[in-house]
PDB file of N, CA and C in Angstrom:
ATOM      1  N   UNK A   1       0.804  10.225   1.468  1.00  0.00           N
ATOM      2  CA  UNK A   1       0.667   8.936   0.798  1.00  0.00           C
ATOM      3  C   UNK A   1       0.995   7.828   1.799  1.00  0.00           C
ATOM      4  N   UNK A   2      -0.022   6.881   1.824  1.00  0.00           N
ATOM      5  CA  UNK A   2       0.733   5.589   3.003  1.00  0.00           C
ATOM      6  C   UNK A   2       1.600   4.770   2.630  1.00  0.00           C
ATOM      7  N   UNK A   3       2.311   4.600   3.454  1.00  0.00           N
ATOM      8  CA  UNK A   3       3.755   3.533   3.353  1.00  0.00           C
ATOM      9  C   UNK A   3       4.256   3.204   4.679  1.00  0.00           C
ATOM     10  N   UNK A   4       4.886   2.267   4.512  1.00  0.00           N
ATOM     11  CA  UNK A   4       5.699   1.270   5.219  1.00  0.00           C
ATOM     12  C   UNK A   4       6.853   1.066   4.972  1.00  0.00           C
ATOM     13  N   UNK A   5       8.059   1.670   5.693  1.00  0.00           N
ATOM     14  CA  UNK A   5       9.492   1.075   5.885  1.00  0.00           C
ATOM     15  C   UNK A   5       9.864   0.179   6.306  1.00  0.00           C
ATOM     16  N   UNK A   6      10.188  -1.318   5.248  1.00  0.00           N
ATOM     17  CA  UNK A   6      10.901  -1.874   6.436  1.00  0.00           C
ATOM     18  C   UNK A   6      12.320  -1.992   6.334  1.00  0.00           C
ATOM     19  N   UNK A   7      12.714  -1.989   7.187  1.00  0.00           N
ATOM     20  CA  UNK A   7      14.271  -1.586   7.759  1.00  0.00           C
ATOM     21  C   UNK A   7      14.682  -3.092   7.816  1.00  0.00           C
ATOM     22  N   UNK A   8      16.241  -3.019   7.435  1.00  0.00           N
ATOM     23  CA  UNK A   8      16.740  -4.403   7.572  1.00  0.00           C
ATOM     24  C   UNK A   8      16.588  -5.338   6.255  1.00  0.00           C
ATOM     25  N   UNK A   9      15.602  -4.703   5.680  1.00  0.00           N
ATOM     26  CA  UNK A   9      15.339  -5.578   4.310  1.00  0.00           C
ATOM     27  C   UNK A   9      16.288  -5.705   3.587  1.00  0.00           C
ATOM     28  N   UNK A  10      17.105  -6.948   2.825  1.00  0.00           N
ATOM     29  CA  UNK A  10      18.107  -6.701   2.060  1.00  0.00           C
ATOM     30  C   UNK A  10      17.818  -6.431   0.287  1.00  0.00           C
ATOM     31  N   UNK A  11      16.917  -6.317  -0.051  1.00  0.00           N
ATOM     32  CA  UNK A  11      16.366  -6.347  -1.230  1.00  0.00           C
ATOM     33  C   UNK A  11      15.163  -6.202  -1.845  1.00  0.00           C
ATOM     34  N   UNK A  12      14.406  -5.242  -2.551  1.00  0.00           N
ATOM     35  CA  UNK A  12      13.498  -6.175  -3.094  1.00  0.00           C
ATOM     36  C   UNK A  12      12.996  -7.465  -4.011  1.00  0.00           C
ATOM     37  N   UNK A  13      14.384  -7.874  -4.034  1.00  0.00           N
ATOM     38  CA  UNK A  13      14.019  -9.456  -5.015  1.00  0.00           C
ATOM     39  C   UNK A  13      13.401 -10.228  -3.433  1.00  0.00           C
ATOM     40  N   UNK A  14      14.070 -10.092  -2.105  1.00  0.00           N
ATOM     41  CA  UNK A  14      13.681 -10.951  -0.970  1.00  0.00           C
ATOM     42  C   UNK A  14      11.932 -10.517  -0.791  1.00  0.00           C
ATOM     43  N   UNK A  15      12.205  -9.022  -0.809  1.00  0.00           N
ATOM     44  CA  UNK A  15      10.285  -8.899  -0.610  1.00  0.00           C
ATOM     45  C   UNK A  15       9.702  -9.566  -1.688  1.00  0.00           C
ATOM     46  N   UNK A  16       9.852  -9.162  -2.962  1.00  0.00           N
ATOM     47  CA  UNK A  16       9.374  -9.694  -4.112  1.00  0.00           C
ATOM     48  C   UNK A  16       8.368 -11.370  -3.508  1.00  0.00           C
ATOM     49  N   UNK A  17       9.589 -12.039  -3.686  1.00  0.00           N
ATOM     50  CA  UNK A  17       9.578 -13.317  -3.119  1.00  0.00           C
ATOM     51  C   UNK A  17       8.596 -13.751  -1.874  1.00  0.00           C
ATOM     52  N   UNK A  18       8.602 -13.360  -0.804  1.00  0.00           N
ATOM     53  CA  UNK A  18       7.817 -13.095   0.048  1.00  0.00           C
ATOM     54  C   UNK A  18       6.079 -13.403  -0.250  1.00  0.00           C
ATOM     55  N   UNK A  19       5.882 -12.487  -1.593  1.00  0.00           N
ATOM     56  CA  UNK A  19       4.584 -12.279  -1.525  1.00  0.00           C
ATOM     57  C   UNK A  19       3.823 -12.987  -2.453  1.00  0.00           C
ATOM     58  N   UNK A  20       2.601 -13.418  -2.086  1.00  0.00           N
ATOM     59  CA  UNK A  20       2.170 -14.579  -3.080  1.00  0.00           C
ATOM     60  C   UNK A  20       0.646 -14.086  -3.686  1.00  0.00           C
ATOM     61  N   UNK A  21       0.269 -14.497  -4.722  1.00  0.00           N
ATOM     62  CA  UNK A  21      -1.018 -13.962  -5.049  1.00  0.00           C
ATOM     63  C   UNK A  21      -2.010 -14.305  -3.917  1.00  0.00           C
ATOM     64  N   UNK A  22      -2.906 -13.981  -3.941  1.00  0.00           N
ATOM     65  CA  UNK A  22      -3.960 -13.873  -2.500  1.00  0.00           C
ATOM     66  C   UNK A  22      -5.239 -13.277  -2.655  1.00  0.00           C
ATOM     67  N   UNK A  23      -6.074 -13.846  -1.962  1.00  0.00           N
ATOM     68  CA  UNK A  23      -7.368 -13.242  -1.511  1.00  0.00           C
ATOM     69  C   UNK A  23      -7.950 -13.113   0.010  1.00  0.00           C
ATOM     70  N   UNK A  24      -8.372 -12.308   0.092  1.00  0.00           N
ATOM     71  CA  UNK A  24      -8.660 -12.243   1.906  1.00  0.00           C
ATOM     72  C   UNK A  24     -10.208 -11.393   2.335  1.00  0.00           C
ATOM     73  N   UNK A  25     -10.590 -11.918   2.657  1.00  0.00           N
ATOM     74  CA  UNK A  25     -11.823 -11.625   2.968  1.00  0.00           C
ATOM     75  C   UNK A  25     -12.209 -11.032   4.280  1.00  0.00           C
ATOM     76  N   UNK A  26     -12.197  -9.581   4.155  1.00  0.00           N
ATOM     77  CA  UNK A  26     -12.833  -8.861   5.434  1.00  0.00           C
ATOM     78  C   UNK A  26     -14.212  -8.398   5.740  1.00  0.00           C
ATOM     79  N   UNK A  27     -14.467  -8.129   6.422  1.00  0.00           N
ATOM     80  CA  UNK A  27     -16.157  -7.783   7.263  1.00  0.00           C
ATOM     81  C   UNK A  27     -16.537  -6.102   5.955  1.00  0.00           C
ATOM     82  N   UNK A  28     -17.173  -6.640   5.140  1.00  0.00           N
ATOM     83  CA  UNK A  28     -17.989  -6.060   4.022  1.00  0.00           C
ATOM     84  C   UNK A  28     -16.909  -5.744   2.443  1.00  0.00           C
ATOM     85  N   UNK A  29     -15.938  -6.881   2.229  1.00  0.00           N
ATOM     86  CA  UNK A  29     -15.540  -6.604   1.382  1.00  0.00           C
ATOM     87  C   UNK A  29     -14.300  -7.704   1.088  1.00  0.00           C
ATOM     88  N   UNK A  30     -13.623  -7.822   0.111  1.00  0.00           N
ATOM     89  CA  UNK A  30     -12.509  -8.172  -0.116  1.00  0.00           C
ATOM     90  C   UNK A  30     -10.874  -7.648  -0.549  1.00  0.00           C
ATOM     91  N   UNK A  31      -9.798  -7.944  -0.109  1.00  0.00           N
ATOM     92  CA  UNK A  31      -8.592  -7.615  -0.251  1.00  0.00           C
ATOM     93  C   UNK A  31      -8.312  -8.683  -0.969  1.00  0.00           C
ATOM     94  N   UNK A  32      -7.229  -8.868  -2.922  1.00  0.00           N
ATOM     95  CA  UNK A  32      -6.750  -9.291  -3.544  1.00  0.00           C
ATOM     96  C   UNK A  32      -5.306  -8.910  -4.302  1.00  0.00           C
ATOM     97  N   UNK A  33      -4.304  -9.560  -4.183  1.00  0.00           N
ATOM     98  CA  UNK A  33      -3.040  -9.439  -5.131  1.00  0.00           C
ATOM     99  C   UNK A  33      -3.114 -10.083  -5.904  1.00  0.00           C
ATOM    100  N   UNK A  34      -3.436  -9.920  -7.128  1.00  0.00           N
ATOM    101  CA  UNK A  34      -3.697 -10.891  -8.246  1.00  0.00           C
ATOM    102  C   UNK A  34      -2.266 -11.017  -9.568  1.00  0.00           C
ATOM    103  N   UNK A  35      -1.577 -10.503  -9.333  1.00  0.00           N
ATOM    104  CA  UNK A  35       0.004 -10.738  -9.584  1.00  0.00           C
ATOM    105  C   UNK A  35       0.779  -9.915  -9.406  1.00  0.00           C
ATOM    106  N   UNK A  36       1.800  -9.784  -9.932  1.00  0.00           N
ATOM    107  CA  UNK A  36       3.238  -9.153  -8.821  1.00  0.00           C
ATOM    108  C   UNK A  36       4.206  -9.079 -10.400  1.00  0.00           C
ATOM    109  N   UNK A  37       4.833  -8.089 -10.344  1.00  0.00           N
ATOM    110  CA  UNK A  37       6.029  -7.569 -11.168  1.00  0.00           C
ATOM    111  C   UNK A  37       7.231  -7.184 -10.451  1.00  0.00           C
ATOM    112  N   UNK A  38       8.560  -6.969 -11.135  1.00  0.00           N
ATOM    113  CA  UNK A  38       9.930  -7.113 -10.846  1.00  0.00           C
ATOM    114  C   UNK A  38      10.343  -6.620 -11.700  1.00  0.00           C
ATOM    115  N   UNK A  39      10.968  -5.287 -11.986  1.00  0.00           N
ATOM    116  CA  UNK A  39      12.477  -4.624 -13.218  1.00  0.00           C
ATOM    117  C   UNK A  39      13.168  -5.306 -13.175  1.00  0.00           C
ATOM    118  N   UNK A  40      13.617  -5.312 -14.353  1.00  0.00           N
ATOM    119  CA  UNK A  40      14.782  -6.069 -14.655  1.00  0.00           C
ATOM    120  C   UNK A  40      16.033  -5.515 -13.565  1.00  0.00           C
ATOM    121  N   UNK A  41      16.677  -4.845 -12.807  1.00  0.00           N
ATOM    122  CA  UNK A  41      17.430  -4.352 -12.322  1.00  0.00           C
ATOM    123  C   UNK A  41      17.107  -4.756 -10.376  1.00  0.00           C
ATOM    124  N   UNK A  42      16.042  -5.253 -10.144  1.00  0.00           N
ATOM    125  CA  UNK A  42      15.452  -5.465  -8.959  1.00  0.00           C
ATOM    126  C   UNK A  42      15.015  -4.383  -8.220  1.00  0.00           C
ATOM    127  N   UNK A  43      15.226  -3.399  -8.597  1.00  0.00           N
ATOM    128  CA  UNK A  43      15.316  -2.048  -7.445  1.00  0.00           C
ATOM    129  C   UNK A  43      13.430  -1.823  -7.146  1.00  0.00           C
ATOM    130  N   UNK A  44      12.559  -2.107  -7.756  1.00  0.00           N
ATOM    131  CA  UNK A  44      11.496  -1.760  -7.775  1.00  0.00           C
ATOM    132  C   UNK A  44      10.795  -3.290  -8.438  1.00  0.00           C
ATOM    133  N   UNK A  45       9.441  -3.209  -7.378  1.00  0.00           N
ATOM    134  CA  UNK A  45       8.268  -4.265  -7.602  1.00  0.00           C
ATOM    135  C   UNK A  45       7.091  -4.000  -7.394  1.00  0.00           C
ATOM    136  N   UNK A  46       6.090  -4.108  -8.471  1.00  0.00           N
ATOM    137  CA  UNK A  46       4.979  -3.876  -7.983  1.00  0.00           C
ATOM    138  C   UNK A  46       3.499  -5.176  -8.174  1.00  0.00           C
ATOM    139  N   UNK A  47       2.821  -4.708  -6.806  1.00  0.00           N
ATOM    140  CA  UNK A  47       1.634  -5.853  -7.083  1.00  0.00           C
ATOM    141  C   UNK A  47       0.590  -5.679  -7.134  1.00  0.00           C
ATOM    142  N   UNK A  48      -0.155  -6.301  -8.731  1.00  0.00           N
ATOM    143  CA  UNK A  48      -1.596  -5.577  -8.891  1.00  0.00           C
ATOM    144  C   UNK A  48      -2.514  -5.886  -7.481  1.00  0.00           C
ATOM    145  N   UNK A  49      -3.171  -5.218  -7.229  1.00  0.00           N
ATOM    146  CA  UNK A  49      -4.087  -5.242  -6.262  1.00  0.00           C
ATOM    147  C   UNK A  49      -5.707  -4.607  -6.767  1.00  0.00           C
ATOM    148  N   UNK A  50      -6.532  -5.791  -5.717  1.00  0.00           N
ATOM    149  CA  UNK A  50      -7.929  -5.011  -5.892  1.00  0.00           C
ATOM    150  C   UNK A  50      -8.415  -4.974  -4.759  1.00  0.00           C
ATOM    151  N   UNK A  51      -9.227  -3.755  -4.076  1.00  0.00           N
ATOM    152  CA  UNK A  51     -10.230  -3.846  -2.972  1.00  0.00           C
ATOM    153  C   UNK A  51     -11.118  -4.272  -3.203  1.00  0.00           C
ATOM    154  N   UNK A  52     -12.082  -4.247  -2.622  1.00  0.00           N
ATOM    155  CA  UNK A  52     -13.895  -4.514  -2.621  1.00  0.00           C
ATOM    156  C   UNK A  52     -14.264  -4.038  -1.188  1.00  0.00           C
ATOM    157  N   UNK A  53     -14.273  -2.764  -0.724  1.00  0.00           N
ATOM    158  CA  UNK A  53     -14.537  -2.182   0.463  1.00  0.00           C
ATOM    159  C   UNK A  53     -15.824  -1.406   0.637  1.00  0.00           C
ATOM    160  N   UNK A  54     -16.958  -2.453   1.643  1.00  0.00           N
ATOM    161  CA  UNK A  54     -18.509  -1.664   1.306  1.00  0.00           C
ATOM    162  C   UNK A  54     -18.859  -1.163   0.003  1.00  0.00           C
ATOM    163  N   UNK A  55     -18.672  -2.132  -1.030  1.00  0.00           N
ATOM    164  CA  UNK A  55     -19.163  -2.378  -2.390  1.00  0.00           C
ATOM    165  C   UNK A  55     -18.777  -1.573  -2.912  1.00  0.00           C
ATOM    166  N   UNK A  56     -17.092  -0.816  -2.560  1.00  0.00           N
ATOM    167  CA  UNK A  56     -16.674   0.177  -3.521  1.00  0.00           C
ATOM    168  C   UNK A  56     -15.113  -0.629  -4.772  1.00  0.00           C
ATOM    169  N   UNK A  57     -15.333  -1.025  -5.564  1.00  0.00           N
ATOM    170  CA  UNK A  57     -14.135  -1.689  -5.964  1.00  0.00           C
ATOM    171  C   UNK A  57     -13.266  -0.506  -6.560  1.00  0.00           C
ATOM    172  N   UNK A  58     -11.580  -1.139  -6.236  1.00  0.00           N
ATOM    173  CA  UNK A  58     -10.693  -0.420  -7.040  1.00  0.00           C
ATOM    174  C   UNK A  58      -9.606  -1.043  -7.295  1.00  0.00           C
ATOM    175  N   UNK A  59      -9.069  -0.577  -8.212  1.00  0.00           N
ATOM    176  CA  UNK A  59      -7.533  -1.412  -8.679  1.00  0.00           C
ATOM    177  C   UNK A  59      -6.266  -0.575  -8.526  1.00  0.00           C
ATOM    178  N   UNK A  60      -5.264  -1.122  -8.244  1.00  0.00           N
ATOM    179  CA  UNK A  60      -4.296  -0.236  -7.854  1.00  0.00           C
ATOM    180  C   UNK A  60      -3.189  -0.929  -7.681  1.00  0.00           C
ATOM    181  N   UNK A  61      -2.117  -0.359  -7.972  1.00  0.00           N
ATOM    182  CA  UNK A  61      -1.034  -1.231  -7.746  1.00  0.00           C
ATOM    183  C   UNK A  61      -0.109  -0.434  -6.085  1.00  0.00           C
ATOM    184  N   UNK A  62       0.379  -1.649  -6.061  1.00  0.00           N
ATOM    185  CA  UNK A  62       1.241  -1.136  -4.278  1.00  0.00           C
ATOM    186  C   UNK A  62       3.095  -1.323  -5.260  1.00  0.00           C
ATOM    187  N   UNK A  63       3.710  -0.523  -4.503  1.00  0.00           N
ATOM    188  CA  UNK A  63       5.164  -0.517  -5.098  1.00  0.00           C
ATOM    189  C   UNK A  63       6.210  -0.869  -3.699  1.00  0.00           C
ATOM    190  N   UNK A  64       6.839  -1.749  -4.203  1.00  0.00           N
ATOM    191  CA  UNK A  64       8.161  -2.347  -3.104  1.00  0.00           C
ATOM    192  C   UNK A  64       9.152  -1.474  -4.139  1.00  0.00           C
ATOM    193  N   UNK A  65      10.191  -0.484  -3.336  1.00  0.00           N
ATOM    194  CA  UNK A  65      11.091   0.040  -3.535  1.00  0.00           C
ATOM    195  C   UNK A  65      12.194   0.215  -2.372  1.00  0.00           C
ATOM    196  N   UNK A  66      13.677   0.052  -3.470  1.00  0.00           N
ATOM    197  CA  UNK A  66      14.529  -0.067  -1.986  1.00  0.00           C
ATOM    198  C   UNK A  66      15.177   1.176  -1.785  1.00  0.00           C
ATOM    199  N   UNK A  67      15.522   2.013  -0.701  1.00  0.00           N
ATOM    200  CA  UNK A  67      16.300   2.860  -0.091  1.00  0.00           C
ATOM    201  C   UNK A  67      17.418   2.374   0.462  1.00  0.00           C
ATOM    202  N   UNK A  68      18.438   2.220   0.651  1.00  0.00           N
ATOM    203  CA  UNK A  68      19.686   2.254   1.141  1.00  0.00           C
ATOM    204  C   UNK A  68      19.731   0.492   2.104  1.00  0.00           C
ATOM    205  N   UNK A  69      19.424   0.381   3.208  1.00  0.00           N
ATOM    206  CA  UNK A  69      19.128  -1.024   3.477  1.00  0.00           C
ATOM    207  C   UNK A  69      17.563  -1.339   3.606  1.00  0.00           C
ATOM    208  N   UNK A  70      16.667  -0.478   3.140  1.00  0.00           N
ATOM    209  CA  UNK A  70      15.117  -0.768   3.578  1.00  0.00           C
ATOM    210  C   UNK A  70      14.373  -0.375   1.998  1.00  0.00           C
ATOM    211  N   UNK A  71      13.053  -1.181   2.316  1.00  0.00           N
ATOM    212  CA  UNK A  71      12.282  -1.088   1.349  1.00  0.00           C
ATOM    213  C   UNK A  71      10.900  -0.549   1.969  1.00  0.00           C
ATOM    214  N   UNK A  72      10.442   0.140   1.124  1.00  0.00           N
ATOM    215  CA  UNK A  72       9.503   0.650   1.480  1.00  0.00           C
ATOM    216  C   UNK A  72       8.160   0.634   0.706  1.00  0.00           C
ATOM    217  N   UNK A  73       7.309   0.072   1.490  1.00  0.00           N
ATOM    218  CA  UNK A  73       5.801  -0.170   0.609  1.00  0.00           C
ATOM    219  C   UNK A  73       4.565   0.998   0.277  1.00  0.00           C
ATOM    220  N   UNK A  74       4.608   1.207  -0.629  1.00  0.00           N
ATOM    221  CA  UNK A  74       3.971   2.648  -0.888  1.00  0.00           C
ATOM    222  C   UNK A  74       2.779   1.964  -1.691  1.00  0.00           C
ATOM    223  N   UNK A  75       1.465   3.094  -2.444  1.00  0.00           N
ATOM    224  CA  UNK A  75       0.933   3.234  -3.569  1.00  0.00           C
ATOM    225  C   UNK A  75       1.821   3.478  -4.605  1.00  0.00           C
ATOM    226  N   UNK A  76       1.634   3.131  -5.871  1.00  0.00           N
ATOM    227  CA  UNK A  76       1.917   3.588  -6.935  1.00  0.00           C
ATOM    228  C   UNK A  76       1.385   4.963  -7.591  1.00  0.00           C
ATOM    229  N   UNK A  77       2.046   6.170  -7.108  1.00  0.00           N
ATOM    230  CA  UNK A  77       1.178   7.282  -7.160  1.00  0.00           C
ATOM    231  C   UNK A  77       0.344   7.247  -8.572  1.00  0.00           C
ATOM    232  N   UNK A  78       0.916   6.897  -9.740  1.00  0.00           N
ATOM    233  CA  UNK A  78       0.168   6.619 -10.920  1.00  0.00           C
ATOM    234  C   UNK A  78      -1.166   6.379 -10.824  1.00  0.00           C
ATOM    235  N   UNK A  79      -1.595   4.921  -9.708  1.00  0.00           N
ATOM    236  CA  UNK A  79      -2.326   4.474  -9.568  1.00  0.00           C
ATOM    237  C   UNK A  79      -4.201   5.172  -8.419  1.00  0.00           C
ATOM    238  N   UNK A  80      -3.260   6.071  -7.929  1.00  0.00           N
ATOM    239  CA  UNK A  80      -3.681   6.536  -6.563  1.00  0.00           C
ATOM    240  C   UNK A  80      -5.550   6.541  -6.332  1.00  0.00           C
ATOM    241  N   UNK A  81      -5.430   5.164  -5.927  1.00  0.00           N
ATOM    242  CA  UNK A  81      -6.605   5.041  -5.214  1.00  0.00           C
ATOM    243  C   UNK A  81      -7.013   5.872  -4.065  1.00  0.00           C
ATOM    244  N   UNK A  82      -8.673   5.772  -3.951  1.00  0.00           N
ATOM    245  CA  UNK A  82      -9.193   5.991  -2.747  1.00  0.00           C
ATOM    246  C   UNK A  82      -8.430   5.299  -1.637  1.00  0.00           C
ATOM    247  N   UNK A  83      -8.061   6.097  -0.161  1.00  0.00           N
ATOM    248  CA  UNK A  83      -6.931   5.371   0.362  1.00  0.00           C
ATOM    249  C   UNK A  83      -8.159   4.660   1.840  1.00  0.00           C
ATOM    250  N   UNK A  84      -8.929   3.837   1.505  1.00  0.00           N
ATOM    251  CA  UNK A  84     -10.141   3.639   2.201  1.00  0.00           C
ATOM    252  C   UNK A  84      -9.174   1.982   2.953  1.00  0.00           C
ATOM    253  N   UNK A  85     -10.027   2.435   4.557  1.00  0.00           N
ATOM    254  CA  UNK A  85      -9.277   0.700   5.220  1.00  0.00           C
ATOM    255  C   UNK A  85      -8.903  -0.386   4.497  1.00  0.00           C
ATOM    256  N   UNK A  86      -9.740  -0.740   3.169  1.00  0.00           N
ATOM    257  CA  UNK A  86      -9.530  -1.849   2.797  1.00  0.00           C
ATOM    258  C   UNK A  86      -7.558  -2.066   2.311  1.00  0.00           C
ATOM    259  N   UNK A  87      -7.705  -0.631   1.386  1.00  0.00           N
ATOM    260  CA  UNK A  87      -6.331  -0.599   0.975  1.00  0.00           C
ATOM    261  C   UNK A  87      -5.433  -0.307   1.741  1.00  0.00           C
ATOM    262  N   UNK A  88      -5.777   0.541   3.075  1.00  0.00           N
ATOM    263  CA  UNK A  88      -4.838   0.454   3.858  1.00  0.00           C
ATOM    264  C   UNK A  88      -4.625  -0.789   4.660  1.00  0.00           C
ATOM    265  N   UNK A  89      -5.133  -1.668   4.881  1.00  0.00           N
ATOM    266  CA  UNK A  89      -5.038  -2.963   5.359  1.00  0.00           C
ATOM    267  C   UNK A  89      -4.345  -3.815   4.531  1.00  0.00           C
ATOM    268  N   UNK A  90      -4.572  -3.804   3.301  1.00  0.00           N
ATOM    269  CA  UNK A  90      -4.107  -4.663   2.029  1.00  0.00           C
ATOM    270  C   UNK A  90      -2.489  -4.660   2.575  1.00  0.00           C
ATOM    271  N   UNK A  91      -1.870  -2.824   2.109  1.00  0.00           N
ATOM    272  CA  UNK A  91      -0.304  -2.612   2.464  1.00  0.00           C
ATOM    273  C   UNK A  91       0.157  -3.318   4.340  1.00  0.00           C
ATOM    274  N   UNK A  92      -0.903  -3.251   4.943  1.00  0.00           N
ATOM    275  CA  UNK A  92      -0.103  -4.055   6.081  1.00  0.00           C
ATOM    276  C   UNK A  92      -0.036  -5.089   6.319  1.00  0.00           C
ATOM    277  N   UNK A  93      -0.910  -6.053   5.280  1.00  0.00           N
ATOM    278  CA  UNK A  93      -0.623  -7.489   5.178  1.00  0.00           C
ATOM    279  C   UNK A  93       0.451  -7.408   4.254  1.00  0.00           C
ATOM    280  N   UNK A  94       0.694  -7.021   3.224  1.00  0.00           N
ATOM    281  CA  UNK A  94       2.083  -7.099   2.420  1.00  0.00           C
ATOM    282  C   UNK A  94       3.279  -6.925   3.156  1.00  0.00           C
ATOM    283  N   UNK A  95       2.740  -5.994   4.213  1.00  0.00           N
ATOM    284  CA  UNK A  95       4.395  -5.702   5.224  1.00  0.00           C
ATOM    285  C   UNK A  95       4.402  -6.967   6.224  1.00  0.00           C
ATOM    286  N   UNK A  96       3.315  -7.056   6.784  1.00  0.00           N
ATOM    287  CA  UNK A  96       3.467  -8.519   8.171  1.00  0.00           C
ATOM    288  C   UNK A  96       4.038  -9.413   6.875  1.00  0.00           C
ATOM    289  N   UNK A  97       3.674 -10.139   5.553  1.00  0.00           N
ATOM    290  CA  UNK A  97       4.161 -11.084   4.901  1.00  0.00           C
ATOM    291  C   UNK A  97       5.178 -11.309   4.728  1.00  0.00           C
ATOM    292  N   UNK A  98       5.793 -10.201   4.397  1.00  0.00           N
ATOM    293  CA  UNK A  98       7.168 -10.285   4.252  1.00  0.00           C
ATOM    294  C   UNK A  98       8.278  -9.994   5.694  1.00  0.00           C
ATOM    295  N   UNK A  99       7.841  -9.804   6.287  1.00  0.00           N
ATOM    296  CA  UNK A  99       8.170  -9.462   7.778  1.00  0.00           C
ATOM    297  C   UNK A  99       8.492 -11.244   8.219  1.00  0.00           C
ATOM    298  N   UNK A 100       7.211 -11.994   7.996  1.00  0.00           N
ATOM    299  CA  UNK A 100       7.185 -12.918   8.461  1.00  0.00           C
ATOM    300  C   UNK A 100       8.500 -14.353   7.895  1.00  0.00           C
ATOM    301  N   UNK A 101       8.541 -13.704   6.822  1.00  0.00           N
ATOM    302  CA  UNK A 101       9.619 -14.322   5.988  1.00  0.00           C
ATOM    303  C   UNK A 101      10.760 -14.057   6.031  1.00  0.00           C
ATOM    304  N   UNK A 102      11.055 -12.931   6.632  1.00  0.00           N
ATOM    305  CA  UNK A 102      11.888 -12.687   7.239  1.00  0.00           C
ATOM    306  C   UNK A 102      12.607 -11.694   8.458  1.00  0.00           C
ATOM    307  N   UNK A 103      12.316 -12.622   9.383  1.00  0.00           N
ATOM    308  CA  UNK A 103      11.843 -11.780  10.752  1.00  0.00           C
ATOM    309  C   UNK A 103      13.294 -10.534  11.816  1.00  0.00           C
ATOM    310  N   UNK A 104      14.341 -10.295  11.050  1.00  0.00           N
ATOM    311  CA  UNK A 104      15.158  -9.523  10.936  1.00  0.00           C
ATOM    312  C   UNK A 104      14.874  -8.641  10.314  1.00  0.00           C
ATOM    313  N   UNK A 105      13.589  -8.138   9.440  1.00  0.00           N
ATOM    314  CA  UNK A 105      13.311  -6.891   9.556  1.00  0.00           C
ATOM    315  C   UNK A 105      12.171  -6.507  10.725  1.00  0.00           C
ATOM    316  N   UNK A 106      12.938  -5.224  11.006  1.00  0.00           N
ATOM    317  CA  UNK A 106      11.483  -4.593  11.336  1.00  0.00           C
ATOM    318  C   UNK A 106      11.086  -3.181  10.598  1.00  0.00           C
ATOM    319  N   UNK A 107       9.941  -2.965  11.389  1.00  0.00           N
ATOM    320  CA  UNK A 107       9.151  -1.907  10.650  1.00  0.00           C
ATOM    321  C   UNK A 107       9.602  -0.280  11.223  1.00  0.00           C
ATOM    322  N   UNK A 108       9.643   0.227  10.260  1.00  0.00           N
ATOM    323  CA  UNK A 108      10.374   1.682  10.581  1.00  0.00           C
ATOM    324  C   UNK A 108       9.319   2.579  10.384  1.00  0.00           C
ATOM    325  N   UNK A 109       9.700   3.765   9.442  1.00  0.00           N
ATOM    326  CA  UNK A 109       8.648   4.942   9.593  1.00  0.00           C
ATOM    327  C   UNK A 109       7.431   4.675   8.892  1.00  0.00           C
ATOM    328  N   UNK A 110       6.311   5.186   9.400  1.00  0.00           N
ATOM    329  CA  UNK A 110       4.532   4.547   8.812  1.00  0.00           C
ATOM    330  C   UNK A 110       3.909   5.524   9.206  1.00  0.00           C
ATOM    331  N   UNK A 111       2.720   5.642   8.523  1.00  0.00           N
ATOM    332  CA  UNK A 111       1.819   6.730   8.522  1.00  0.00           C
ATOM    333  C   UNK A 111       0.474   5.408   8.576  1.00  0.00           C
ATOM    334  N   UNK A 112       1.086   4.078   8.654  1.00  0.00           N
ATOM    335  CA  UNK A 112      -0.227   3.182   8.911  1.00  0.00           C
ATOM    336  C   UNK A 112      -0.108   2.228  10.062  1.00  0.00           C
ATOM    337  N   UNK A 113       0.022   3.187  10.835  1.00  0.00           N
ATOM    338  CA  UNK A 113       1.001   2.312  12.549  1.00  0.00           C
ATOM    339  C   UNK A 113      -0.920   1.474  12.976  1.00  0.00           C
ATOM    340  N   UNK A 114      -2.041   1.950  12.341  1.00  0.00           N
ATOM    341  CA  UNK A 114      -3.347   1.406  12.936  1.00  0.00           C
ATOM    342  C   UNK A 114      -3.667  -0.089  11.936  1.00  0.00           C
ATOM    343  N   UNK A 115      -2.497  -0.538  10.519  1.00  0.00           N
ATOM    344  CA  UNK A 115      -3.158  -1.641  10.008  1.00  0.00           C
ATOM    345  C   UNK A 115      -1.472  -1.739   9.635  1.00  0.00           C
ATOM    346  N   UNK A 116      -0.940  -1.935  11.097  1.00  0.00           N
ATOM    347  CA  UNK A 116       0.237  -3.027  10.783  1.00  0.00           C
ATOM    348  C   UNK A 116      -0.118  -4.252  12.002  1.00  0.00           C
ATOM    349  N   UNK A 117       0.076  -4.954  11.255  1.00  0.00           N
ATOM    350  CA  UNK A 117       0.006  -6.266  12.190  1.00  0.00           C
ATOM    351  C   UNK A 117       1.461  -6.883  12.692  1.00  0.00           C
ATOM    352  N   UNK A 118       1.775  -7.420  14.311  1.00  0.00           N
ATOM    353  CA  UNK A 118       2.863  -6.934  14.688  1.00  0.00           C
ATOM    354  C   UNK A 118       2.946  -8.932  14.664  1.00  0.00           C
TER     355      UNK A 118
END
């Protein structure tokens, strides 16, 4: 399953925060977060997402969950899309975003070291 650690993160209310609804437009398709959820308890967040990758659409949600000082950006296995560039690109703009917001994390263990943006 792809994911992203980032290390250093103090929370997911800080990622939460971080991430804003969005649209992004790549070479034969589109990447969208069209809103974002939070438990009541903070420990877990998730944000609806849609591809549009070479005219294949899908919906899926991505999950911010925290481990010990890091959070880590996964699929929502519930959800488990086709894991096609678009969506793997989607999760490494969610990680550079919040990265960028706060640049005391960095990025730890990944299985998507080809759509993190540094």
């Amino acid at each position: 399953m792809p994911h992203i650690v980032l290390e250093k993160a103090k929370s997911v209310r800080e990622c939460y925060d971080a991430i804003d609804v969005m649209v992004e437009k790549i070479d034969g398709g589109i990447l969208k977060i069209t809103d974002k959820y939070i438990n009541e308890k903070e420990t877990s967040a998730l944000l609806e997402s849609v591809t549009v990758d070479k005219g294949k659409s899908q919906s899926f949600f991505i999950q911010l969950s925290s481990k010990g000082d890091a959070v880590t950006v996964r699929l929502l296995p519930l959800t488990d899309p086709e894991k096609t560039n678009g969506v793997k690109k989607l999760m490494g703009i969610v990680a550079k975003k919040i990265k960028d917001v706060k640049p005391e994390i960095s990025y730890g263990k990944t299985n998507l070291q080809d759509f993190i943006v540094e």
